[in-house]
PDB file of N, CA and C in Angstrom:
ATOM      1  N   UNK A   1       0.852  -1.171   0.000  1.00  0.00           N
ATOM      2  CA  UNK A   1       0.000   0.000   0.000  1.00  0.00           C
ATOM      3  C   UNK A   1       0.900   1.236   0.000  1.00  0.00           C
ATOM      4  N   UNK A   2       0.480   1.847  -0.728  1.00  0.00           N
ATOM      5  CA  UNK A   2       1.360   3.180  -0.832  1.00  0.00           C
ATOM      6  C   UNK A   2       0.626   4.729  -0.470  1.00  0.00           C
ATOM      7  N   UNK A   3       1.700   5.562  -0.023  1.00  0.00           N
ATOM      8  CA  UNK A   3       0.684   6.631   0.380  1.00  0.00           C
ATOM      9  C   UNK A   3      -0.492   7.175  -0.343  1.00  0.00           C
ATOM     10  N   UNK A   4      -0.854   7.370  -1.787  1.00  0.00           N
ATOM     11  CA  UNK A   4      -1.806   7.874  -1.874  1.00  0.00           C
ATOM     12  C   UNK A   4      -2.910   6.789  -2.044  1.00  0.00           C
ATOM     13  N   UNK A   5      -2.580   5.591  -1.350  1.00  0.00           N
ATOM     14  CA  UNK A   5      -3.840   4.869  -1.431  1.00  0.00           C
ATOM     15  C   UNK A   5      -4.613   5.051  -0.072  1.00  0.00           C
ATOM     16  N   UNK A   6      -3.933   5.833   0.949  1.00  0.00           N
ATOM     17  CA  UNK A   6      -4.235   6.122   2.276  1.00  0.00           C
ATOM     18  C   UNK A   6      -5.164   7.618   2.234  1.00  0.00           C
ATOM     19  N   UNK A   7      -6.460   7.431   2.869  1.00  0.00           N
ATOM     20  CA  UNK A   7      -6.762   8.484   3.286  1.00  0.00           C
ATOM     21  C   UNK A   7      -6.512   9.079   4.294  1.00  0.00           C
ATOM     22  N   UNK A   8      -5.674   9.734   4.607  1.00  0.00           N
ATOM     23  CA  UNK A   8      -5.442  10.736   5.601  1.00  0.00           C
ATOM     24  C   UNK A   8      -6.401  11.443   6.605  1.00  0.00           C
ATOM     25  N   UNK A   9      -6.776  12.118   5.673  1.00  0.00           N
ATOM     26  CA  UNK A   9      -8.322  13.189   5.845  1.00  0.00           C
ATOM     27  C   UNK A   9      -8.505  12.241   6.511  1.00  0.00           C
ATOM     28  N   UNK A  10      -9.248  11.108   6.601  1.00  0.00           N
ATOM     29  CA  UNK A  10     -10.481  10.544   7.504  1.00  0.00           C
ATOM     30  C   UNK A  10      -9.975   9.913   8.871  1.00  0.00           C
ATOM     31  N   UNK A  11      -8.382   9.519   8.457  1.00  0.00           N
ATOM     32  CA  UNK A  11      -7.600   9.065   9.436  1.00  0.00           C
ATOM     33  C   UNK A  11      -7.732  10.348  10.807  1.00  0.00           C
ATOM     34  N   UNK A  12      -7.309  11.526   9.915  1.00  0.00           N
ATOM     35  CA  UNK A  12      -6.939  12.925  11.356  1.00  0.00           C
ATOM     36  C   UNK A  12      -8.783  13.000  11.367  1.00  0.00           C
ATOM     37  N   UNK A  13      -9.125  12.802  11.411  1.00  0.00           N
ATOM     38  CA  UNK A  13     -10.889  13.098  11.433  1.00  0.00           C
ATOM     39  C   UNK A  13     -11.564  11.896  12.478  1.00  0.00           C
ATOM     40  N   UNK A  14     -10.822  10.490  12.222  1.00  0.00           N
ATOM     41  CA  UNK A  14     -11.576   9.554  12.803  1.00  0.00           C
ATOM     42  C   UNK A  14     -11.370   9.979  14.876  1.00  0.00           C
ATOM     43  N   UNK A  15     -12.621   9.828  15.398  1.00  0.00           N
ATOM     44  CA  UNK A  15     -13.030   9.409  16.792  1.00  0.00           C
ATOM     45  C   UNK A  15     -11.333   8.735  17.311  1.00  0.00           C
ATOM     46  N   UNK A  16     -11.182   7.900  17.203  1.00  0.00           N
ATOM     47  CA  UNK A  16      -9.875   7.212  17.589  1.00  0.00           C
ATOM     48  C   UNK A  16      -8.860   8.164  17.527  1.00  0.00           C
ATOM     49  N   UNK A  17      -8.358   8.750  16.313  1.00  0.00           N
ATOM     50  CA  UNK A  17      -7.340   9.449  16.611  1.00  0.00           C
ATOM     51  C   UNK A  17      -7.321  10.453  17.344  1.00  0.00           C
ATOM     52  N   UNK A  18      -8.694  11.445  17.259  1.00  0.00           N
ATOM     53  CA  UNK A  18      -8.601  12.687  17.913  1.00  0.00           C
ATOM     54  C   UNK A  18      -8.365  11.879  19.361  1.00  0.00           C
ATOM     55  N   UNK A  19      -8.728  11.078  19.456  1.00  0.00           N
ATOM     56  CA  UNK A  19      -9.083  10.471  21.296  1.00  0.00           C
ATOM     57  C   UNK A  19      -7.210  10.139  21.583  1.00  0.00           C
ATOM     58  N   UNK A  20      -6.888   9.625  20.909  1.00  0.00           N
ATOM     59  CA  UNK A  20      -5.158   8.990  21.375  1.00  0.00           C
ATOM     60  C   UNK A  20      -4.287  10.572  21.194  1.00  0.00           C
ATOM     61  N   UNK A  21      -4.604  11.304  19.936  1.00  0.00           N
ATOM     62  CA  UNK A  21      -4.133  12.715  20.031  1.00  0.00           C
ATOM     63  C   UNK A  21      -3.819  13.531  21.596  1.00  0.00           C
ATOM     64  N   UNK A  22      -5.475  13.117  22.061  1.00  0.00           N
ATOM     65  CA  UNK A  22      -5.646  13.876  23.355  1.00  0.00           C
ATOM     66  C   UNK A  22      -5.001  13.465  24.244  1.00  0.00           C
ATOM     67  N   UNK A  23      -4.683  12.001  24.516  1.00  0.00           N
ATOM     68  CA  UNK A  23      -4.087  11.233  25.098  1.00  0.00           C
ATOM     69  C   UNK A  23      -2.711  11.313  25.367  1.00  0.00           C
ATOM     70  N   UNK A  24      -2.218  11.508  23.835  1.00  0.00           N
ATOM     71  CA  UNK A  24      -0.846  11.819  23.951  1.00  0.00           C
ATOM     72  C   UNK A  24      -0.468  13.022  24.265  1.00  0.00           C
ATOM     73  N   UNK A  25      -0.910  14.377  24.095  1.00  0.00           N
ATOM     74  CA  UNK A  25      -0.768  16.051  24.741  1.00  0.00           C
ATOM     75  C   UNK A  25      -1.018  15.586  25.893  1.00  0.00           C
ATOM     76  N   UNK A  26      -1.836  15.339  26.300  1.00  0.00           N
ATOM     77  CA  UNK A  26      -2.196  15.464  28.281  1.00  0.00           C
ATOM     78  C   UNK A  26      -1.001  14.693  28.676  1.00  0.00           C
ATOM     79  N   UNK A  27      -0.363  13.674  27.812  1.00  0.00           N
ATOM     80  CA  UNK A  27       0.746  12.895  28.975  1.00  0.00           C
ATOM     81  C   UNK A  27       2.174  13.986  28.355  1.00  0.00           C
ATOM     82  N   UNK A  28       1.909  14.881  27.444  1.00  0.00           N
ATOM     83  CA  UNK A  28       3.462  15.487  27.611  1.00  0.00           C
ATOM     84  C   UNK A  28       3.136  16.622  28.464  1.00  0.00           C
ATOM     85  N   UNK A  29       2.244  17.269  28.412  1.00  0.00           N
ATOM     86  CA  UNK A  29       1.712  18.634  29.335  1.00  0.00           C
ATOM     87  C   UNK A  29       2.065  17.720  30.920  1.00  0.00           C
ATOM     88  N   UNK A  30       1.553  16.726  31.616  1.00  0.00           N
ATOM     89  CA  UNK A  30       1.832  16.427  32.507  1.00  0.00           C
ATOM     90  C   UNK A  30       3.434  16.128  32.343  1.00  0.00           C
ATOM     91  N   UNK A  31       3.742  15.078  32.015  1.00  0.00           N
ATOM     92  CA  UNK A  31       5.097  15.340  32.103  1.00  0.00           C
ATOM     93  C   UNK A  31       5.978  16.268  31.988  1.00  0.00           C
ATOM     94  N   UNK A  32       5.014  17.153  30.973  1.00  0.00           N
ATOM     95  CA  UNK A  32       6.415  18.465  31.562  1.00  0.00           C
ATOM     96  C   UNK A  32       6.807  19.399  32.399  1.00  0.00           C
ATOM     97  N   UNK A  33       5.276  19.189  33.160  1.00  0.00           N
ATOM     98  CA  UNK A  33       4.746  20.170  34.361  1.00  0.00           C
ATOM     99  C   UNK A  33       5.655  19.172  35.724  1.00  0.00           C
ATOM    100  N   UNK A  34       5.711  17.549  35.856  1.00  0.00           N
ATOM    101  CA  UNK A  34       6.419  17.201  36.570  1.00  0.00           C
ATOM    102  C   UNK A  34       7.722  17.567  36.458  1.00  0.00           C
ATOM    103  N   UNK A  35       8.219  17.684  35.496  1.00  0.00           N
ATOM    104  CA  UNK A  35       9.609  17.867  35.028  1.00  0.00           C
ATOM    105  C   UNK A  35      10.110  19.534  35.707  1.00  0.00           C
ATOM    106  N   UNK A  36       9.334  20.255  35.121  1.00  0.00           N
ATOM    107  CA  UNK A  36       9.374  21.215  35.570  1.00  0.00           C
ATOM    108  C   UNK A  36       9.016  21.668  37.560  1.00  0.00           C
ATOM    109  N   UNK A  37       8.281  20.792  37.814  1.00  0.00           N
ATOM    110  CA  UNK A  37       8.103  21.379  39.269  1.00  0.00           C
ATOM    111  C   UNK A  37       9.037  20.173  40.094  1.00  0.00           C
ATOM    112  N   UNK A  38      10.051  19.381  39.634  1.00  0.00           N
ATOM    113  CA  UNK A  38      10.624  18.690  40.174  1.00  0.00           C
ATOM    114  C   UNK A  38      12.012  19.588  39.665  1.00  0.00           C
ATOM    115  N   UNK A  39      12.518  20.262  38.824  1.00  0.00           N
ATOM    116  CA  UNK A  39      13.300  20.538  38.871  1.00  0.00           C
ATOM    117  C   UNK A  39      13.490  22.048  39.339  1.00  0.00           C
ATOM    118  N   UNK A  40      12.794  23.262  39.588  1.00  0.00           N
ATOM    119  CA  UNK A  40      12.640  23.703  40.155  1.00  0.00           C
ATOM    120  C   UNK A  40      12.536  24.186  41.689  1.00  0.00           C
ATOM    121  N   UNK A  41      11.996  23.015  42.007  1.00  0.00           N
ATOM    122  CA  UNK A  41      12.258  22.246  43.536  1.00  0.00           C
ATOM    123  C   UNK A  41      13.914  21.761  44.078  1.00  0.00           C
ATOM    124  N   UNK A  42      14.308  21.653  43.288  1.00  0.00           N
ATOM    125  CA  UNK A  42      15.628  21.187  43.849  1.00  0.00           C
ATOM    126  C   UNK A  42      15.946  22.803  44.114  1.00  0.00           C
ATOM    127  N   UNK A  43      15.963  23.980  43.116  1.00  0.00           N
ATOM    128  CA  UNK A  43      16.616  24.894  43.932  1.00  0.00           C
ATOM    129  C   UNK A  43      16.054  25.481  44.849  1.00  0.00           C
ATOM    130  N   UNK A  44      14.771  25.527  45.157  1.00  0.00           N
ATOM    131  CA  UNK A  44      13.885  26.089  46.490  1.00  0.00           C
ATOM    132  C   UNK A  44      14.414  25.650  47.334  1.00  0.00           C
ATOM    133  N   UNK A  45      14.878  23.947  47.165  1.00  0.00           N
ATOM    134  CA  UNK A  45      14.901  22.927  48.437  1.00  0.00           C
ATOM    135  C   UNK A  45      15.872  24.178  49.251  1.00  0.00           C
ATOM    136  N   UNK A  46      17.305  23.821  48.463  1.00  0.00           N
ATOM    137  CA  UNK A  46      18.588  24.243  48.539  1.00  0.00           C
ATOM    138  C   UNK A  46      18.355  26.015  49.029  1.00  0.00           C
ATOM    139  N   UNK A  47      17.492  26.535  48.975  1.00  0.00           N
ATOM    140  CA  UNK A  47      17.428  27.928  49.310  1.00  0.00           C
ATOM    141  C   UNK A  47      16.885  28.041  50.508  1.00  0.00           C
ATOM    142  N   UNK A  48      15.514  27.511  50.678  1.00  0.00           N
ATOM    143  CA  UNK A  48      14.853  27.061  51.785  1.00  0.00           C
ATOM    144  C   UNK A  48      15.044  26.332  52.955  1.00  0.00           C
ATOM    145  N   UNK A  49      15.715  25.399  52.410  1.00  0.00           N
ATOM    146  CA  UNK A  49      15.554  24.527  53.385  1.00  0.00           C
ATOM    147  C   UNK A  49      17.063  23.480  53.558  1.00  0.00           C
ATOM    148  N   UNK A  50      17.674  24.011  52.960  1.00  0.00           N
ATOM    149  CA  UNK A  50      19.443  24.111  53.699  1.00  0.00           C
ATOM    150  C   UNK A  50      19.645  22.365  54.414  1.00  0.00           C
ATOM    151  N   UNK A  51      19.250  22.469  55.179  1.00  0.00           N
ATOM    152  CA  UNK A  51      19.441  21.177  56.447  1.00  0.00           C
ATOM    153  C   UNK A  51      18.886  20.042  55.905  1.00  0.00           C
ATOM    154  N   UNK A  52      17.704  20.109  55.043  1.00  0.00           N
ATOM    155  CA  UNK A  52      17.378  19.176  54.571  1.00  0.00           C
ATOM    156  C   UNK A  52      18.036  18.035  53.117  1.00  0.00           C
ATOM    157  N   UNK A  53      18.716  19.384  52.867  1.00  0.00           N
ATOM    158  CA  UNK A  53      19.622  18.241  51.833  1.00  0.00           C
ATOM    159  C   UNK A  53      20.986  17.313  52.649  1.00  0.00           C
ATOM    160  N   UNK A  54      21.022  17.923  53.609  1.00  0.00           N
ATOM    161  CA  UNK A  54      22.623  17.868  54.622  1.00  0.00           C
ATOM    162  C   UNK A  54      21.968  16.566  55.390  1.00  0.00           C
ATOM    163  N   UNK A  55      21.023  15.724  55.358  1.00  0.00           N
ATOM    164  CA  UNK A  55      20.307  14.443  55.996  1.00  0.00           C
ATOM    165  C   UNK A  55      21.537  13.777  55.701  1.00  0.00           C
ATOM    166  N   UNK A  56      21.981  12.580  56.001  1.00  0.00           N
ATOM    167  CA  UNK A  56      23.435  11.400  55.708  1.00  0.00           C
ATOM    168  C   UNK A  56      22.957  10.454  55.710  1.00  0.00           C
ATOM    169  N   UNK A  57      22.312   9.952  54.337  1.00  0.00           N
ATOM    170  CA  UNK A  57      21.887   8.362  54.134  1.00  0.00           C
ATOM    171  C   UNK A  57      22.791   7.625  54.533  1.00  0.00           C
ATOM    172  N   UNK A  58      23.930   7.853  54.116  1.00  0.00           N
ATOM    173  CA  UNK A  58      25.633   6.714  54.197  1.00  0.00           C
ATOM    174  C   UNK A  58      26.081   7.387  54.453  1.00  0.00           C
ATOM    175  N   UNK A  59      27.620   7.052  54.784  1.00  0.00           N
ATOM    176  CA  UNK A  59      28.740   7.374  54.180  1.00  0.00           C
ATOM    177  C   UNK A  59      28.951   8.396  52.407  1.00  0.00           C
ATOM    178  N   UNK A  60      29.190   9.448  52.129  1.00  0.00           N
ATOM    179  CA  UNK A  60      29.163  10.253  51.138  1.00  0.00           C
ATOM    180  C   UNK A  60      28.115  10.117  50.397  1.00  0.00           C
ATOM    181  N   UNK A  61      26.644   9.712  51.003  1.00  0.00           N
ATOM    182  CA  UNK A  61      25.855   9.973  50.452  1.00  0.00           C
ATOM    183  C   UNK A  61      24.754  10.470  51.108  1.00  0.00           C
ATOM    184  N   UNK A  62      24.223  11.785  51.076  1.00  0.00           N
ATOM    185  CA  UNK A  62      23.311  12.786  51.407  1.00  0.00           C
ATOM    186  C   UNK A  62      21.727  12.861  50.985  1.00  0.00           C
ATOM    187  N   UNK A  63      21.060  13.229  51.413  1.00  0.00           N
ATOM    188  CA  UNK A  63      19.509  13.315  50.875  1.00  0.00           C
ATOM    189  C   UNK A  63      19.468  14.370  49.705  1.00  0.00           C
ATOM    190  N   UNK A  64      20.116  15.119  49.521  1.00  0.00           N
ATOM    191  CA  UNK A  64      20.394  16.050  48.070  1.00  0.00           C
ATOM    192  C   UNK A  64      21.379  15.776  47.298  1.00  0.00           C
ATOM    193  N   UNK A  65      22.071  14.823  47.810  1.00  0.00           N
ATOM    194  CA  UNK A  65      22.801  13.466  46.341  1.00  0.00           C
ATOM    195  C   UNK A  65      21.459  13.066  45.553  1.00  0.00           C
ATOM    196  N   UNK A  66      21.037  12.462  46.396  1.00  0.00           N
ATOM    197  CA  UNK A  66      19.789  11.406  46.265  1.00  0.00           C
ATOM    198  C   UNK A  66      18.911  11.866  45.710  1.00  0.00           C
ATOM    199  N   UNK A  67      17.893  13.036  45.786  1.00  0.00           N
ATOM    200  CA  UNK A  67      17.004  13.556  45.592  1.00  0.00           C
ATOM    201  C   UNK A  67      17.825  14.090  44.013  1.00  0.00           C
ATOM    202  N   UNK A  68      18.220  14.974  44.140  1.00  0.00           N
ATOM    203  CA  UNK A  68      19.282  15.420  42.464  1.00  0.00           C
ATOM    204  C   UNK A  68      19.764  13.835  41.519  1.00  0.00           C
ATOM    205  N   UNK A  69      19.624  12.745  42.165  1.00  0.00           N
ATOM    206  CA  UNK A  69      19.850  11.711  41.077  1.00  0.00           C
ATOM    207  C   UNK A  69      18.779  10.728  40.573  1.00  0.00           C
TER     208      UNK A  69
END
């Protein structure tokens, strides 16, 4: 089958696609809003709240190692 044996048109038109379309924007809008308020957060942490990255899981490893990896 070759492309112009494909209708397109009805493909971007059909129920199904608009529905997985939507599907797929809402999971990058969320993901980028996590992305974004997780990385953001690391520098509040670090401004704010100081002591809390300075926690000592181990030996050379810290709760703001951890949290940043």
């Amino acid at each position: 089958m070759n492309d112009a044996e494909i209708d397109w048109d009805a493909i971007y038109s059909s129920e199904r696609f608009q529905q997985l379309a939507r599907r797929r924007r809402n999971t990058i809008v969320t993901l980028g809003v996590l992305a974004a308020v997780y990385y953001f957060s690391i520098s509040a942490l670090i401004a704010w709240a100081p002591d809390f990255f300075k926690i000592r899981l181990a030996p050379g490893i810290n709760l703001g190692t951890l949290f940043a990896i």
